[in-house]
Protein backbone atom coordinates (compact mmCIF):
# COMPACT_ATOMS: atom_id res chain seq x y z
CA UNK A 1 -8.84 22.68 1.78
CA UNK A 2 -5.37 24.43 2.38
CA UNK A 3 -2.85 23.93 -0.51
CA UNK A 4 -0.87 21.62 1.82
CA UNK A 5 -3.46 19.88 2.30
CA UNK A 6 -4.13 19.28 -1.29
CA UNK A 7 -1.06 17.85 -2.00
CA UNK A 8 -0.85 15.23 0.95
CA UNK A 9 -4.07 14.19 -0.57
CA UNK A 10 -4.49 10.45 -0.53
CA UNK A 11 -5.31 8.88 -3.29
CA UNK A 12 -6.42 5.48 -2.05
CA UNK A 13 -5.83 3.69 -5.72
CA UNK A 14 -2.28 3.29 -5.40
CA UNK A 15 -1.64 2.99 -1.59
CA UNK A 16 -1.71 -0.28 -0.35
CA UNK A 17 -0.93 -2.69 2.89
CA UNK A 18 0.86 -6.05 2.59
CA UNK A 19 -0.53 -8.02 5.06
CA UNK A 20 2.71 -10.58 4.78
CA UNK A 21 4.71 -7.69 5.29
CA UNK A 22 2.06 -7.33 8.51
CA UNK A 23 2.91 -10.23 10.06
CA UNK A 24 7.23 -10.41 9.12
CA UNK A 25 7.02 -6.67 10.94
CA UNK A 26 5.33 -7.29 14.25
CA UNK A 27 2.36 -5.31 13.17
CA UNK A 28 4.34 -2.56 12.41
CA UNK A 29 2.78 -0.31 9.18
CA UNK A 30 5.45 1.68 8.00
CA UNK A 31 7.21 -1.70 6.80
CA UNK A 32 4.09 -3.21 5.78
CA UNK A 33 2.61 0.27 3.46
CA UNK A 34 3.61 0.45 -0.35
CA UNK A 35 2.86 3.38 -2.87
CA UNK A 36 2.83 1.81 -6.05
CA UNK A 37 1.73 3.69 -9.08
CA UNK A 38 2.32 1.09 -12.03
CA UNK A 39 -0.27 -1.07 -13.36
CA UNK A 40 -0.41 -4.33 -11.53
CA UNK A 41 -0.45 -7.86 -12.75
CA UNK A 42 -3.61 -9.63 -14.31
CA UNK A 43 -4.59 -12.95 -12.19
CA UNK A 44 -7.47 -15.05 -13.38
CA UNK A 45 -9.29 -11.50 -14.65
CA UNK A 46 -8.32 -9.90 -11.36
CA UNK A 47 -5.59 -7.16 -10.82
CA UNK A 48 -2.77 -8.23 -8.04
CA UNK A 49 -0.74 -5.56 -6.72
CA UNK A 50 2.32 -7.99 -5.62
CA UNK A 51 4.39 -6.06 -2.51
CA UNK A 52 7.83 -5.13 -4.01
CA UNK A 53 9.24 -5.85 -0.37
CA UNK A 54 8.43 -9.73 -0.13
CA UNK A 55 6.44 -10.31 -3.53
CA UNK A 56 3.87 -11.79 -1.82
CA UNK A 57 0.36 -11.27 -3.70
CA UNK A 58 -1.80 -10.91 -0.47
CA UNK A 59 -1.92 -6.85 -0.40
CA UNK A 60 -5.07 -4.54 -0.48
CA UNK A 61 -4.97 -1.12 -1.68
CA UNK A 62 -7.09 1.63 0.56
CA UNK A 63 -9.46 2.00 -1.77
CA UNK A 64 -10.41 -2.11 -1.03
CA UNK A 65 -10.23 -1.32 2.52
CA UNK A 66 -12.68 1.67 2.17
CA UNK A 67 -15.17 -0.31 -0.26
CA UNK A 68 -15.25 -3.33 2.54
CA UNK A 69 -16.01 -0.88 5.38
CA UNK A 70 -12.82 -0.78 7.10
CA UNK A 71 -12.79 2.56 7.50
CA UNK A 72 -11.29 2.96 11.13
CA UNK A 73 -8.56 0.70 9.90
CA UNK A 74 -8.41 3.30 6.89
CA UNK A 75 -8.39 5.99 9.26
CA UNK A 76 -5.48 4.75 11.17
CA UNK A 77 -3.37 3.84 8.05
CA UNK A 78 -4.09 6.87 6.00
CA UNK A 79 -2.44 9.17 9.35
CA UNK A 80 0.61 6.71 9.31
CA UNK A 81 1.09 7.93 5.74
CA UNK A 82 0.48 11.66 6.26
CA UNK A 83 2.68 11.36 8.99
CA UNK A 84 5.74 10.21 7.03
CA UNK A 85 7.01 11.42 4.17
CA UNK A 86 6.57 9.32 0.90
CA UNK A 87 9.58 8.15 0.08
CA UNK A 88 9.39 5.81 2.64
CA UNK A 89 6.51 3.70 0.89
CA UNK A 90 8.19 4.12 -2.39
CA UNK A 91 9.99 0.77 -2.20
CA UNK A 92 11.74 -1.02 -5.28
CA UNK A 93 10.65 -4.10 -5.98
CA UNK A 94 12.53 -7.22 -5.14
CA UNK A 95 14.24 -9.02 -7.55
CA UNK A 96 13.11 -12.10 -8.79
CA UNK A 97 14.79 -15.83 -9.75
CA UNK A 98 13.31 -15.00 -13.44
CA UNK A 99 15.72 -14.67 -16.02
């Protein structure tokens, strides 16, 4: 493996598609990826990744998609992210009605 390829290494953990985000966009995957590196949020004993774009809790990281068998779906997300740069998919979250 080149060095460049090294570094746009995927690391399917903390990569994830909002399937909200899916459906708001028109099937469009740039504005429905996240790269979230924080812990997410315990649920009933499960971990939620919420999507900082829309908050909704109905997201699956790559590493889900790969354990299920998706992996031509995988395929085709994992070249949408290699393809842009990350900064894109870094997104803040939204802010919340919480005080």
């Amino acid at each position: 493996m080149s060095i460049i390829g090294h570094l746009k290494r995927i690391n399917r953990k903390h990569w994830f598609i909002c399937h909200a985000c899916l459906m708001q966009t028109n099937h469009d995957p740039v504005r429905s990826l996240f790269f979230q590196d924080t812990p997410g949020e315990d649920f009933l004993g499960r971990m939620m990744f919420p999507c900082p774009r829309c908050a909704s809790s109905n997201t699956r990281s790559f590493q889900q998609l790969k354990e299920e068998g998706s992996d031509q779906a995988l395929f085709g997300l994992e070249q949408v992210v290699r393809k842009h740069s990350r900064h894109i998919f870094e997104v803040k979250p939204v802010k919340s009605g919480k005080v």
